[in-house]
N, C-alpha and C. Protein backbone atom coordinates (compact mmCIF):
# COMPACT_ATOMS: atom_id res chain seq x y z
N UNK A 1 3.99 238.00 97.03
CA UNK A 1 4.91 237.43 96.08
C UNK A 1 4.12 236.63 95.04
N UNK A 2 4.57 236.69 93.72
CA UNK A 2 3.87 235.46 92.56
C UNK A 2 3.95 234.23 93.01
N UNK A 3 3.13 233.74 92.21
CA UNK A 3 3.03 232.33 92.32
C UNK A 3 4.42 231.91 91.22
N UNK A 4 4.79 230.64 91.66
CA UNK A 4 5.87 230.00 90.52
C UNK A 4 5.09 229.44 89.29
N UNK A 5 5.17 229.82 88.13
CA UNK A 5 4.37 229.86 87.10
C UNK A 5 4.44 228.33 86.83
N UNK A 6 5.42 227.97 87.13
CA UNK A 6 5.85 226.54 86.89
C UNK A 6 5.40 225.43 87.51
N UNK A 7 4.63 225.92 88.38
CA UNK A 7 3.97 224.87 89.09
C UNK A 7 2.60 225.41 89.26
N UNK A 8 2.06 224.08 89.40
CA UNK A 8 0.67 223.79 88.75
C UNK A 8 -0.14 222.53 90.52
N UNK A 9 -0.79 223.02 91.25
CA UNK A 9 -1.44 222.32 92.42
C UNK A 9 0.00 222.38 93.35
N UNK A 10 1.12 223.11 93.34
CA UNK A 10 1.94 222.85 94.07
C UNK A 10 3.20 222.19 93.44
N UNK A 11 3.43 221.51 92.59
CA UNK A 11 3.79 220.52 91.57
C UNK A 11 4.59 221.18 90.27
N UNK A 12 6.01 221.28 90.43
CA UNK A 12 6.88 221.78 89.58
C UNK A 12 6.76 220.99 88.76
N UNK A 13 6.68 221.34 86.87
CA UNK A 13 7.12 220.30 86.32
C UNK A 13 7.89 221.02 85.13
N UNK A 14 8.94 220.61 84.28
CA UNK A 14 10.07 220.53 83.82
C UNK A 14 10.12 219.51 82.76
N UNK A 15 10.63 219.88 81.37
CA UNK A 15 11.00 218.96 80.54
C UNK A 15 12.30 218.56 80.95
N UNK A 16 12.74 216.85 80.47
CA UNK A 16 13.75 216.88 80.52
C UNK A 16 15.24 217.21 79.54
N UNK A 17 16.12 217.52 79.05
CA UNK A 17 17.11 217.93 78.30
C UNK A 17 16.39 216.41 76.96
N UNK A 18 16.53 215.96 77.84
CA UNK A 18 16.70 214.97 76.17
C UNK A 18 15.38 214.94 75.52
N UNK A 19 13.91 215.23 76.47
CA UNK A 19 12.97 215.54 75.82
C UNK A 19 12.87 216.87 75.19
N UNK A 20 13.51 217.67 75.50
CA UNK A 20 13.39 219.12 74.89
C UNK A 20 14.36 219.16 73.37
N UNK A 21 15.38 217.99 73.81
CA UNK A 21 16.40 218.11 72.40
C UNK A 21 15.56 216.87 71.34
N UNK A 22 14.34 216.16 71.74
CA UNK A 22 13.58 215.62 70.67
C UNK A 22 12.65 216.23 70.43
N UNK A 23 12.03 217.55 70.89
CA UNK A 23 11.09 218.15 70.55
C UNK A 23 11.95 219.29 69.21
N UNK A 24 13.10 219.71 69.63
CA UNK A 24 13.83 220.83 68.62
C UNK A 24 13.59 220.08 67.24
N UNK A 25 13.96 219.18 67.51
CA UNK A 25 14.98 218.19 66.68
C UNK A 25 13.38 217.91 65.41
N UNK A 26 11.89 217.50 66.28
CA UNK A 26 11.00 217.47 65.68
C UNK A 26 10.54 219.16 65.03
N UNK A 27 10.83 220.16 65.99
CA UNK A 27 10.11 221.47 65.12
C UNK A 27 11.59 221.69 64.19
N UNK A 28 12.69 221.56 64.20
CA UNK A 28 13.27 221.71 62.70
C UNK A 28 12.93 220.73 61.88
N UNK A 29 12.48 219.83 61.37
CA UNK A 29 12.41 218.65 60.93
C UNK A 29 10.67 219.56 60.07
N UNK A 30 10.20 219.89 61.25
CA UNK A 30 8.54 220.31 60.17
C UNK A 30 9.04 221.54 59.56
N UNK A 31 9.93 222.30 60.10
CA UNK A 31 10.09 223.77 59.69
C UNK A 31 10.88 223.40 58.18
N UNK A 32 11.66 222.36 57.79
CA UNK A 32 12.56 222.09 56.34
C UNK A 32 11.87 222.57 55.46
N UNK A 33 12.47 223.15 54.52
CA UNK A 33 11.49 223.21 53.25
C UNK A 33 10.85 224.56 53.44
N UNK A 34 10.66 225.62 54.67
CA UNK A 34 10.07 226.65 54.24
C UNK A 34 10.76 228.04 54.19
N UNK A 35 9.76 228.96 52.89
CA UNK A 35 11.31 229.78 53.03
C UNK A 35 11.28 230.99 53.67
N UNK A 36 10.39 230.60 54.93
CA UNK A 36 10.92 231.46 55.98
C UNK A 36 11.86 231.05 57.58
N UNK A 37 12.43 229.75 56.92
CA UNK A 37 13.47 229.17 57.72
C UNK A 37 15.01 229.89 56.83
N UNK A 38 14.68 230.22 55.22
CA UNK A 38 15.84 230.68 54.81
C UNK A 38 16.35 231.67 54.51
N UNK A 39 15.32 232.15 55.48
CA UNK A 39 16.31 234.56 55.47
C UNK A 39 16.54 234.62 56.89
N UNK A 40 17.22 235.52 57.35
CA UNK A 40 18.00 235.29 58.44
C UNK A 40 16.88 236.86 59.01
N UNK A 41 16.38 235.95 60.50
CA UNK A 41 15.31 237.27 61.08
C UNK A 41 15.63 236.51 62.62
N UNK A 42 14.47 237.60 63.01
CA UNK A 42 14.33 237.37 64.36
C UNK A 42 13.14 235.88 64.65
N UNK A 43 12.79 235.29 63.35
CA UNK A 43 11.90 234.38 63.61
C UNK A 43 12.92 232.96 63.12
N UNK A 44 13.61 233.03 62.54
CA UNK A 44 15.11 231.94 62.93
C UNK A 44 15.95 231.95 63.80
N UNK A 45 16.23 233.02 64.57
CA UNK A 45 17.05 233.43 65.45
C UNK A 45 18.38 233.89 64.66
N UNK A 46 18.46 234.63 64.00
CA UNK A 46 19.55 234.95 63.36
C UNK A 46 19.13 236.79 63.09
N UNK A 47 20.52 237.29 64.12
CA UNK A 47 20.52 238.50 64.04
C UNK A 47 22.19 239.29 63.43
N UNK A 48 22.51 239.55 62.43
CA UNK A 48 23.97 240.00 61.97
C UNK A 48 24.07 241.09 62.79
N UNK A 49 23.96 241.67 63.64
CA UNK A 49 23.79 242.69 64.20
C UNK A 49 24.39 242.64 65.81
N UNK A 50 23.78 241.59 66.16
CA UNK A 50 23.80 240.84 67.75
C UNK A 50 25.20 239.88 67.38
N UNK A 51 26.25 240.36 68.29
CA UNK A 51 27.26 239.10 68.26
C UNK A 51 26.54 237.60 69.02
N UNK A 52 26.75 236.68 68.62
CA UNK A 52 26.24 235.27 69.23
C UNK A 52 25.44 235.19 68.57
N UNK A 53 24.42 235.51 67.50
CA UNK A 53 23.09 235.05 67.12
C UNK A 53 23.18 235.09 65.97
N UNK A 54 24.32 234.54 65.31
CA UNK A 54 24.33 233.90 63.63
C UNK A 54 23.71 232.12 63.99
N UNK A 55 23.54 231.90 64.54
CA UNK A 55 23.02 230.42 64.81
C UNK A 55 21.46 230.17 64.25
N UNK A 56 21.37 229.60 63.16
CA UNK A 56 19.91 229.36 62.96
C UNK A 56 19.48 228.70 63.72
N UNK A 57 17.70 228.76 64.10
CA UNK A 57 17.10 227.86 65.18
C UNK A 57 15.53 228.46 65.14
N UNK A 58 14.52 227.66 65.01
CA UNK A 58 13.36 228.15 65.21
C UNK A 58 12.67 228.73 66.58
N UNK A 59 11.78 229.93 66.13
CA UNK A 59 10.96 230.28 67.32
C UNK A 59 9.71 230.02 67.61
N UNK A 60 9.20 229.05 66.46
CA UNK A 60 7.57 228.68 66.54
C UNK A 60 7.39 227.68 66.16
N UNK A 61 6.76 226.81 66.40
CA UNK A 61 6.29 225.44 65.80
C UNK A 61 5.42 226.39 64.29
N UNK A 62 5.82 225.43 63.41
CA UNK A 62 5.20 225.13 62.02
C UNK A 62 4.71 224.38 61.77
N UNK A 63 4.62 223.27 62.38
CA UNK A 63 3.51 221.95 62.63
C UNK A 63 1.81 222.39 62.54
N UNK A 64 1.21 221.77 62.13
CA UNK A 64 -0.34 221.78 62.11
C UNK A 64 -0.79 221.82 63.97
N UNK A 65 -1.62 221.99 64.04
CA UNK A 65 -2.46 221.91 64.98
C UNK A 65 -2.55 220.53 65.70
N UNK A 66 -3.08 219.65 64.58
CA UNK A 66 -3.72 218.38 65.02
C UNK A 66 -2.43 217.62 64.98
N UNK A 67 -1.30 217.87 64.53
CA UNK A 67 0.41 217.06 64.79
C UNK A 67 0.82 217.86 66.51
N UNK A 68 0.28 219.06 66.53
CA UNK A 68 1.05 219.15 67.73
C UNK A 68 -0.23 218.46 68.96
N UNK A 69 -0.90 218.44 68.70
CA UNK A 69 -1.91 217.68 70.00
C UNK A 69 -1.86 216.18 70.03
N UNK A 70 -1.50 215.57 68.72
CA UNK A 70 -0.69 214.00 68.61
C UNK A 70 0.24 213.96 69.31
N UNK A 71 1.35 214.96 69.12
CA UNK A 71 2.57 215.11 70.04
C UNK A 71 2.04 215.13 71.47
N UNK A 72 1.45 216.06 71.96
CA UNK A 72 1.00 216.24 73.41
C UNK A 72 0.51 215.03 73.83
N UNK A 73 -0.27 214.66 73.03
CA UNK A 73 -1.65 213.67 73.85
C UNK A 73 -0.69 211.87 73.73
N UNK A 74 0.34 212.00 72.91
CA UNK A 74 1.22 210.66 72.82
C UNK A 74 2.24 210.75 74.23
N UNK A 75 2.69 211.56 74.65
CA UNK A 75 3.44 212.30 75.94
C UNK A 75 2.12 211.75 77.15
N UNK A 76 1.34 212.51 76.83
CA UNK A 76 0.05 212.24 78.29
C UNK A 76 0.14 210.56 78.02
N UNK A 77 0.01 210.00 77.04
CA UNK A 77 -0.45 208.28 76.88
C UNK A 77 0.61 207.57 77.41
N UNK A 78 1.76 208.28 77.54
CA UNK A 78 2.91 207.29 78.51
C UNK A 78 3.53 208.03 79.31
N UNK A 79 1.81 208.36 80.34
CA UNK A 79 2.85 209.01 81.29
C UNK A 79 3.43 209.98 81.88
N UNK A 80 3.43 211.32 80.63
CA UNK A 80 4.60 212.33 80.63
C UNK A 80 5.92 211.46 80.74
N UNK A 81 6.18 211.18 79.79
CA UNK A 81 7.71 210.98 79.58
C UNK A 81 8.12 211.99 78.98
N UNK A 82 8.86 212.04 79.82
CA UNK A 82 9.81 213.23 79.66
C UNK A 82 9.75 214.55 80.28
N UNK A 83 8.62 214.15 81.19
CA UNK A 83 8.32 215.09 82.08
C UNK A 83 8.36 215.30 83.21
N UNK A 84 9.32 216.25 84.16
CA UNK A 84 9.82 215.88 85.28
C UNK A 84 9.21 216.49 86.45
N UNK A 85 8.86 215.87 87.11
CA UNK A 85 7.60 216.32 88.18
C UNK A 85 8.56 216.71 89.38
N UNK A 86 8.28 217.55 90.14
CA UNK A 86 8.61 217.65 91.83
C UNK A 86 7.71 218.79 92.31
């Protein structure tokens, strides 16, 4: 059988809802302004085709490099907050 990808030395870990809804909340916030947030694809999540998937929403961070390892490495500096261990 696989291993649970999700765990790491034995050790499940899990964002929590409210950390995952401040991470969205940060990759729409970098994604504003570009205009491949404003045609409707499979890289907004917007398919006219697919019932349910008129909902815009990003599939990739647009953030720099060195903003998303600020992000990471500010998370490691307290902790993993927001990160749910078992």
């Amino acid at each position: 059988m696989a291993e649970d990808p999700y765990k790491v030395l034995g050790v499940a870990r899990e964002a929590t809802p409210e950390a995952m809804a401040k991470w969205m909340d940060h990759v729409m916030e970098v994604a504003k302004g570009l205009l491949s947030m404003e045609v409707d694809s499979w890289m907004t999540g917007v398919n006219v085709n697919v019932e349910g998937r008129q909902v815009r929403r990003v599939a990739r961070y647009t953030g720099s490099a060195p903003a998303y390892r600020g992000w990471a490495d500010d998370i490691a500096a307290r902790g993993y907050a927001g990160v749910a261990l078992s």
